[in-house]
Each structure stands twice: as structure tokens, then as C-alpha cells.
PDB file of N, CA and C in Angstrom:
ATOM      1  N   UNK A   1      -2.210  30.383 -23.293  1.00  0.00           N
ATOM      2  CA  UNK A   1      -2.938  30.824 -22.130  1.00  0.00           C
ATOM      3  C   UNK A   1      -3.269  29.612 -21.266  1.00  0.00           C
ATOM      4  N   UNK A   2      -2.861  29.857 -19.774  1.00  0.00           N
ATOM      5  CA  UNK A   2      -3.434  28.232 -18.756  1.00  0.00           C
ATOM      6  C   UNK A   2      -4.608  29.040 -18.679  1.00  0.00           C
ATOM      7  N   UNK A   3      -5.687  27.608 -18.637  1.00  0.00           N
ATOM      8  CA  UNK A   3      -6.743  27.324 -18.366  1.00  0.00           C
ATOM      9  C   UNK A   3      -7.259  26.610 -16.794  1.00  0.00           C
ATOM     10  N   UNK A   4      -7.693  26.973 -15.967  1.00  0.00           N
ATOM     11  CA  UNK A   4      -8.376  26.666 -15.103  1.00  0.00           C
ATOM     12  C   UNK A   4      -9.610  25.679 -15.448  1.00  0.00           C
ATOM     13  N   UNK A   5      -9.377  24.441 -15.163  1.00  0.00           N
ATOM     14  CA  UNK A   5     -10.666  23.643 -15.134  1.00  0.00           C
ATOM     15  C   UNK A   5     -11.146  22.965 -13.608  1.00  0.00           C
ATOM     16  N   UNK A   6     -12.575  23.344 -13.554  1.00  0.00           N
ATOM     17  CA  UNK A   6     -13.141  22.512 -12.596  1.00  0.00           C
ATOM     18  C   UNK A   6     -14.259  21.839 -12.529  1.00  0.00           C
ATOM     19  N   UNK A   7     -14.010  20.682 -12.435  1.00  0.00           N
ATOM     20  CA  UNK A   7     -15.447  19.584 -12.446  1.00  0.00           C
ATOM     21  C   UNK A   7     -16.485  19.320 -11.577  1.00  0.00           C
ATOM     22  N   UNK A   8     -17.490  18.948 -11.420  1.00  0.00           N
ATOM     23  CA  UNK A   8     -18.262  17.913 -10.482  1.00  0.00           C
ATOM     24  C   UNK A   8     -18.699  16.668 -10.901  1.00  0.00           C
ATOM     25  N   UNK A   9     -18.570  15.857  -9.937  1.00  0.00           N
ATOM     26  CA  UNK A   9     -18.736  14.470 -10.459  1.00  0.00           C
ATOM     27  C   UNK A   9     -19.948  14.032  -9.026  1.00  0.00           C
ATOM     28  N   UNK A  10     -20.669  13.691  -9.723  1.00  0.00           N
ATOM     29  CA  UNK A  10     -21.934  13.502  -8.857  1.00  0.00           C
ATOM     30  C   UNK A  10     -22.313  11.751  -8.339  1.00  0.00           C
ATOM     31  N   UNK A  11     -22.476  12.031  -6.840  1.00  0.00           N
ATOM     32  CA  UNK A  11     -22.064  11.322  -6.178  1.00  0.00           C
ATOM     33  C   UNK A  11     -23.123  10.089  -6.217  1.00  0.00           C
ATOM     34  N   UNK A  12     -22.944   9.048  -7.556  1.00  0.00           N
ATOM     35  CA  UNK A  12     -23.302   7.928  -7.565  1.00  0.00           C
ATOM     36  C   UNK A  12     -22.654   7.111  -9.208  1.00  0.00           C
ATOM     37  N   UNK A  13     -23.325   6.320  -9.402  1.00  0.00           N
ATOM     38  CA  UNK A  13     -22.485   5.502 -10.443  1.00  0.00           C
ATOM     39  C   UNK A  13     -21.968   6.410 -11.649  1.00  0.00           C
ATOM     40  N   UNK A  14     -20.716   6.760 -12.097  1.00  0.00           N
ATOM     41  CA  UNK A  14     -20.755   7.746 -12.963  1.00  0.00           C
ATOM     42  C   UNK A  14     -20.839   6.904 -14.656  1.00  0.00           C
ATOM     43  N   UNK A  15     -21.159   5.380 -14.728  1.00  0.00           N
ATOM     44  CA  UNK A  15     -21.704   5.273 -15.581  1.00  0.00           C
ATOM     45  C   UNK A  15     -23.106   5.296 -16.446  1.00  0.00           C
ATOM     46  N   UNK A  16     -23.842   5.849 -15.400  1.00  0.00           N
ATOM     47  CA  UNK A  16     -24.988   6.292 -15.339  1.00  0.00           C
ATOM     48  C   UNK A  16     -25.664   7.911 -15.096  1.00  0.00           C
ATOM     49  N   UNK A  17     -24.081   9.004 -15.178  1.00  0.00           N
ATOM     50  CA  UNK A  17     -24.448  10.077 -14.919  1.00  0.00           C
ATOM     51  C   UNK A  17     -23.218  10.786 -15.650  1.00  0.00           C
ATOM     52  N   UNK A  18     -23.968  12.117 -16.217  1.00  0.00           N
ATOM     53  CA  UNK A  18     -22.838  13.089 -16.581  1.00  0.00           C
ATOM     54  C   UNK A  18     -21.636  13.611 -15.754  1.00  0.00           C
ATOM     55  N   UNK A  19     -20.772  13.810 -16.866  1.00  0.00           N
ATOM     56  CA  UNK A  19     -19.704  14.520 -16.145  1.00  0.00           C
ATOM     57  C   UNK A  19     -19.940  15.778 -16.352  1.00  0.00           C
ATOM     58  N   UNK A  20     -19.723  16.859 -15.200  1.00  0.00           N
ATOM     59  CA  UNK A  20     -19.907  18.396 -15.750  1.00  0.00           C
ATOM     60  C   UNK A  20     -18.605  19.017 -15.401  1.00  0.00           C
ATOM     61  N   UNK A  21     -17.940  19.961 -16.687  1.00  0.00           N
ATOM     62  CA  UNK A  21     -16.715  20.308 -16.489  1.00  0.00           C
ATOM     63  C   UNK A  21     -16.935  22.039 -16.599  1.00  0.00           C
ATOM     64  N   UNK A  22     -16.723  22.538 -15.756  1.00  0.00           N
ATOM     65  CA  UNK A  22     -16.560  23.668 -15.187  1.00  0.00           C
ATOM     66  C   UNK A  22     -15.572  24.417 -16.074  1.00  0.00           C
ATOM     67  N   UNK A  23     -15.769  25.880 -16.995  1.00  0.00           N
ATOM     68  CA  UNK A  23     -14.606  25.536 -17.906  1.00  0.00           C
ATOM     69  C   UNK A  23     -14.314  27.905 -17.294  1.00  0.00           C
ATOM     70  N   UNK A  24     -12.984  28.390 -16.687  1.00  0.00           N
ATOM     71  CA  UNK A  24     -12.927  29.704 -16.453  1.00  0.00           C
ATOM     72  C   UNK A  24     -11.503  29.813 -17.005  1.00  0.00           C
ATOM     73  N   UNK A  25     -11.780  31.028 -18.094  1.00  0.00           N
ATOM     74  CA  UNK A  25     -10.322  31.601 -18.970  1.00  0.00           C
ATOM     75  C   UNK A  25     -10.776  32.947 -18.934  1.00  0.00           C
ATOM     76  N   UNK A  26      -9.197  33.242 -19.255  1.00  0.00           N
ATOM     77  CA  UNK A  26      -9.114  34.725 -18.942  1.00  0.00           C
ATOM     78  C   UNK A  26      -8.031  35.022 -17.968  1.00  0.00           C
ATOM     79  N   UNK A  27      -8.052  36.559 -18.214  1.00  0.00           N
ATOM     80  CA  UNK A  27      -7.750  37.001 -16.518  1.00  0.00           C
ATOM     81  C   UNK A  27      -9.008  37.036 -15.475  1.00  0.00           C
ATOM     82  N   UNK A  28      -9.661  37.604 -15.805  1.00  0.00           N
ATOM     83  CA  UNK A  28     -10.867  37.145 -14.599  1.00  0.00           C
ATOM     84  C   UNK A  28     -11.737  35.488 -14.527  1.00  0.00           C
ATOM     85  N   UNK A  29     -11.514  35.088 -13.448  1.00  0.00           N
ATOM     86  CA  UNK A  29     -11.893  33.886 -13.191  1.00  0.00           C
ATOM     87  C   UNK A  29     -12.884  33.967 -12.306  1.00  0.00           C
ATOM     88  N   UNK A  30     -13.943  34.626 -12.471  1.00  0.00           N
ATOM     89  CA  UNK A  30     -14.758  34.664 -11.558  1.00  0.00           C
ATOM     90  C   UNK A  30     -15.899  34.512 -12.621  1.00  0.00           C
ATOM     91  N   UNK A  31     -15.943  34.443 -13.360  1.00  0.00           N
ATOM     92  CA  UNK A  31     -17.343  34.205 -14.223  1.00  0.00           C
ATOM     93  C   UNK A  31     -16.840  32.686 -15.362  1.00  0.00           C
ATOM     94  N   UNK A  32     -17.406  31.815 -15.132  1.00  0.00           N
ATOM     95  CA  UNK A  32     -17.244  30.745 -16.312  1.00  0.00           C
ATOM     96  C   UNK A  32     -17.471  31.252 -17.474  1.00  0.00           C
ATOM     97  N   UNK A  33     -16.825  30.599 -18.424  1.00  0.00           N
ATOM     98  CA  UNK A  33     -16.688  31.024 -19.819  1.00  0.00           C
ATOM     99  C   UNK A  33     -17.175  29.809 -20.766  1.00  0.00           C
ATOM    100  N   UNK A  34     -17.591  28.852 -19.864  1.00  0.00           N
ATOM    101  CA  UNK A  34     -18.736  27.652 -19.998  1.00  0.00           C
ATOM    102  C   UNK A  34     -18.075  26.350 -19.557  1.00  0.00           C
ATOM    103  N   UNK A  35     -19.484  25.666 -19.786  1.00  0.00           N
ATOM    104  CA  UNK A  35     -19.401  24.387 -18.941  1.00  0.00           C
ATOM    105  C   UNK A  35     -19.303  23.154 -20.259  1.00  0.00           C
ATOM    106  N   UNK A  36     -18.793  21.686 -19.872  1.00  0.00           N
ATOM    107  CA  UNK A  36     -18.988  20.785 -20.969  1.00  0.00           C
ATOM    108  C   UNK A  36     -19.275  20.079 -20.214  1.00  0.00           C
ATOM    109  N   UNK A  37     -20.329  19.030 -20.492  1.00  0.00           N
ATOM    110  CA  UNK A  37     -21.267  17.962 -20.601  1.00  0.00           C
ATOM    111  C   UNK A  37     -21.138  16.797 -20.768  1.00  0.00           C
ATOM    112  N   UNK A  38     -20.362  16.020 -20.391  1.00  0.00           N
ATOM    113  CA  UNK A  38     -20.080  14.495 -20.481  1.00  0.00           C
ATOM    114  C   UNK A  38     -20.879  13.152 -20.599  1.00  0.00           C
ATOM    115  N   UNK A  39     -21.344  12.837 -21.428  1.00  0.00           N
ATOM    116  CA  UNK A  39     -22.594  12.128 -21.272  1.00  0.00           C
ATOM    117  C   UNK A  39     -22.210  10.372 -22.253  1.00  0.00           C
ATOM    118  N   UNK A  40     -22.943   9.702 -22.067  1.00  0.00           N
ATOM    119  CA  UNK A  40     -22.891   8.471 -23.124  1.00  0.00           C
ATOM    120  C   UNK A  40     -23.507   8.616 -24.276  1.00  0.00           C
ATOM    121  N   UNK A  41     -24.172   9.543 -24.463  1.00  0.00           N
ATOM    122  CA  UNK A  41     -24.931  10.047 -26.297  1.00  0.00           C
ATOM    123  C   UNK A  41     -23.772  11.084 -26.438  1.00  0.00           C
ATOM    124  N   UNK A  42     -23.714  11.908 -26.330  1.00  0.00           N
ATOM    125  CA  UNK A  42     -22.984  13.354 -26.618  1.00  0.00           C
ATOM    126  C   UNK A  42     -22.243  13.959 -25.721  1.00  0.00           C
ATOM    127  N   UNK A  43     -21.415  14.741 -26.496  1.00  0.00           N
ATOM    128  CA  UNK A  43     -20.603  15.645 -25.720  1.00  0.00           C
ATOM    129  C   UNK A  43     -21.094  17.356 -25.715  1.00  0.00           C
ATOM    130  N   UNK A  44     -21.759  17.993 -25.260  1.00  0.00           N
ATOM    131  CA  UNK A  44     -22.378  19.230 -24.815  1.00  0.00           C
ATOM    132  C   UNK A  44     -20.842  20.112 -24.328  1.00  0.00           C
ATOM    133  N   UNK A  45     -21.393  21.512 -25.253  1.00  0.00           N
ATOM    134  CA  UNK A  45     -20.676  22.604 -24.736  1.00  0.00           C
ATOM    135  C   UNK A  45     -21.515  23.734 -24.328  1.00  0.00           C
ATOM    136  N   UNK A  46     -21.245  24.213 -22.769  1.00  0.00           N
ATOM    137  CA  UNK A  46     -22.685  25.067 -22.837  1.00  0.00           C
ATOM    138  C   UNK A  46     -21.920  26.485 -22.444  1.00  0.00           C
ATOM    139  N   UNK A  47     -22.250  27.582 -23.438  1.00  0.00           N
ATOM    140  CA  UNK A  47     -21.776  28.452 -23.212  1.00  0.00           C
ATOM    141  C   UNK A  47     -22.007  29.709 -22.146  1.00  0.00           C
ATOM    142  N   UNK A  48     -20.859  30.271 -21.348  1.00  0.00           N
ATOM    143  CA  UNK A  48     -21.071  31.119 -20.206  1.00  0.00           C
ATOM    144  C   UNK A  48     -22.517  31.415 -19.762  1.00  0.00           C
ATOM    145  N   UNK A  49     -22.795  32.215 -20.866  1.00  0.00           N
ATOM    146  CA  UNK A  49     -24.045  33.171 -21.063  1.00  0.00           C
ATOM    147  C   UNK A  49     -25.081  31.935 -20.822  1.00  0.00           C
ATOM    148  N   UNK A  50     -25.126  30.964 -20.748  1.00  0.00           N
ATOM    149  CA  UNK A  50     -26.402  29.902 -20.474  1.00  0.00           C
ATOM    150  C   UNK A  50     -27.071  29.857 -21.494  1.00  0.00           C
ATOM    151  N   UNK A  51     -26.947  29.801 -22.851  1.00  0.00           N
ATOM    152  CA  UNK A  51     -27.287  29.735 -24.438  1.00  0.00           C
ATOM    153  C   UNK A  51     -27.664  28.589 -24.452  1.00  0.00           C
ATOM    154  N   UNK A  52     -28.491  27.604 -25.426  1.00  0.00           N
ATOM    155  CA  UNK A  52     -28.423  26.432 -25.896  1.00  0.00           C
ATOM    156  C   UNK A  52     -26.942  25.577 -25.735  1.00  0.00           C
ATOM    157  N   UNK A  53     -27.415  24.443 -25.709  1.00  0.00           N
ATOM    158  CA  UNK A  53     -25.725  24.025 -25.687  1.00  0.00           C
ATOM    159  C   UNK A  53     -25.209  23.557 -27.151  1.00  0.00           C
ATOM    160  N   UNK A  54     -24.246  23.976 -27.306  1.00  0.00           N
ATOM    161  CA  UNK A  54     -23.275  23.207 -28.737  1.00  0.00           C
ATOM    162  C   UNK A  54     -23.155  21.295 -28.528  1.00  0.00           C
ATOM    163  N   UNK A  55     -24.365  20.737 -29.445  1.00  0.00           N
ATOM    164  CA  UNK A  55     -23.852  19.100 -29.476  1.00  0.00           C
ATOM    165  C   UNK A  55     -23.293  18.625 -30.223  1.00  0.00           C
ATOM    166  N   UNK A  56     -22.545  17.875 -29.681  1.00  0.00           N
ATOM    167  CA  UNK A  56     -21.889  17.160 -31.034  1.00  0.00           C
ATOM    168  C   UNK A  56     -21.710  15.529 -30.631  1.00  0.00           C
ATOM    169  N   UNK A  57     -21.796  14.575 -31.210  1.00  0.00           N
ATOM    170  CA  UNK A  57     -22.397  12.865 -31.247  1.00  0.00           C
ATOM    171  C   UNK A  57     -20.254  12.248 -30.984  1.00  0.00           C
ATOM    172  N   UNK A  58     -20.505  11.331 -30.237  1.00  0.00           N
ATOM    173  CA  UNK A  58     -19.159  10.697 -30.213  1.00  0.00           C
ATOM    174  C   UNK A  58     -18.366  10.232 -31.412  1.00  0.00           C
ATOM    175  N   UNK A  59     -19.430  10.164 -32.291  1.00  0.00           N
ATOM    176  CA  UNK A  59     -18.619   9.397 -33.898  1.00  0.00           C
ATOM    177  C   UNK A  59     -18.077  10.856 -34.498  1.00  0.00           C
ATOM    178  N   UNK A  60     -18.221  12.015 -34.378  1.00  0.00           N
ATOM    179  CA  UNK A  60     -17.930  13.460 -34.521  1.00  0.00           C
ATOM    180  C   UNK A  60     -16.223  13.368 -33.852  1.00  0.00           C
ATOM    181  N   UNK A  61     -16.652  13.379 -32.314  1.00  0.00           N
ATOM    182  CA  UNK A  61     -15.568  13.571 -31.608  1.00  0.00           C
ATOM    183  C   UNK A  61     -14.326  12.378 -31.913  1.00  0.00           C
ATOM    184  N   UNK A  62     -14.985  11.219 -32.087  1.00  0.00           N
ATOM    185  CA  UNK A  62     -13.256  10.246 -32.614  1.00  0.00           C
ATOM    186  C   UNK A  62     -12.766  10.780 -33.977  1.00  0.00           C
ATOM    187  N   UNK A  63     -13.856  11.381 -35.141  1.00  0.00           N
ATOM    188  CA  UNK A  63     -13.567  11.786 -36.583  1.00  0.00           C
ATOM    189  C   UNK A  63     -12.350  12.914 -35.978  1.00  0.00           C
ATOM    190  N   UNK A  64     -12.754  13.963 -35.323  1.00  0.00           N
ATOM    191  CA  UNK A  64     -12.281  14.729 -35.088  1.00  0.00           C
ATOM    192  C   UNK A  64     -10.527  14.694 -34.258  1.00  0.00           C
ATOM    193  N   UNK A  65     -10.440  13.938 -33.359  1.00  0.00           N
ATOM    194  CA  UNK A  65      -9.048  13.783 -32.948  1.00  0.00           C
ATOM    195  C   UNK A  65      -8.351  12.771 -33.459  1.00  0.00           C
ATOM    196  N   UNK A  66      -8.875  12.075 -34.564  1.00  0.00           N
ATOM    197  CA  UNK A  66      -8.206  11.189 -35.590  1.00  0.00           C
ATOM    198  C   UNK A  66      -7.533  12.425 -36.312  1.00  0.00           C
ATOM    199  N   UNK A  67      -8.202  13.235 -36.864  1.00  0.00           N
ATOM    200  CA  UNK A  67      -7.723  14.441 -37.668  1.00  0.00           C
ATOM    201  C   UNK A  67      -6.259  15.104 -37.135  1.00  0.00           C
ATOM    202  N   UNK A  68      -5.957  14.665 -35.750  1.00  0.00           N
ATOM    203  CA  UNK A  68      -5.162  15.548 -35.268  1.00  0.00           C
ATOM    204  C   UNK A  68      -3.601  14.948 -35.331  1.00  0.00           C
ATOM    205  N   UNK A  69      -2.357  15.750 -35.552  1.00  0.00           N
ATOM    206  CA  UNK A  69      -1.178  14.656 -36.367  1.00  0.00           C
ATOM    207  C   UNK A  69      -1.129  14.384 -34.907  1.00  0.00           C
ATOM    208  N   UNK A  70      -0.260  13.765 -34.670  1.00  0.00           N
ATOM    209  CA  UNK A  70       0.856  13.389 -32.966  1.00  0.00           C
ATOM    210  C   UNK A  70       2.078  13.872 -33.318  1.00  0.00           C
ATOM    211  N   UNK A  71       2.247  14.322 -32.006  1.00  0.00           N
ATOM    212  CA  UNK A  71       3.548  15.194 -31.371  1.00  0.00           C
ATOM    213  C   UNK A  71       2.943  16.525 -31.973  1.00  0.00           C
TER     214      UNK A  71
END
């Protein structure tokens, strides 16, 4: 399935500010299906519905795509 992604990147030092990634799947693209959170502590997944967000710590996220084979 393609995925539609769209960001904002907010207009000053972005080492000092989140990235917010705009995240719409499906056939209907008119409602996000959530947003992710770019930050220097964590990576945030916040779901459609505006729920708590899913965190998870950067030493998570390198464990995690180490896990993954290549090609």
C-alpha cells in the first residue's frame, strides 16, 4: 500500500525543534491515521484519534533497525 506522508518543519533552528510528520493511509486521505514526533530524546507516535503518544528512546530505535537484514 503507498503511503502519503506530510511534514512541517517549523520555521527556526531545527536543531532545537521537532520534526512533525503528518502520517494519511488508506483510501480515504482526508483524516490522518497519525502523526510522528521527531525530537532529540525520543521518537513519538501519536495516534489519529489524538490518544497518548507511543514513546520510544533512540537506543530502542538503532536496537531496532540493526535487527533488520539488508536488501
Amino acid at each position: 500500500m503507498r503511503h502519503e506522508v506530510y511534514f512541517t518543519v517549523p520555521a527556526r533552528e531545527l536543531g532545537n525543534a521537532d520534526l512533525l510528520v503528518w502520517i494519511y493511509a488508506g483510501k480515504r486521505k482526508k483524516r490522518a491515521s497519525g502523526r510522528l514526533r521527531i525530537s532529540k530524546g525520543t521518537l513519538d507516535f501519536i495516534p489519529g484519534n489524538g490518544k497518548k503518544p507511543l514513546k520510544v528512546g533512540w537506543d530502542y530505535v538503532e536496537e531496532m533497525f540493526r535487527g533488520f537484514k539488508e536488501g
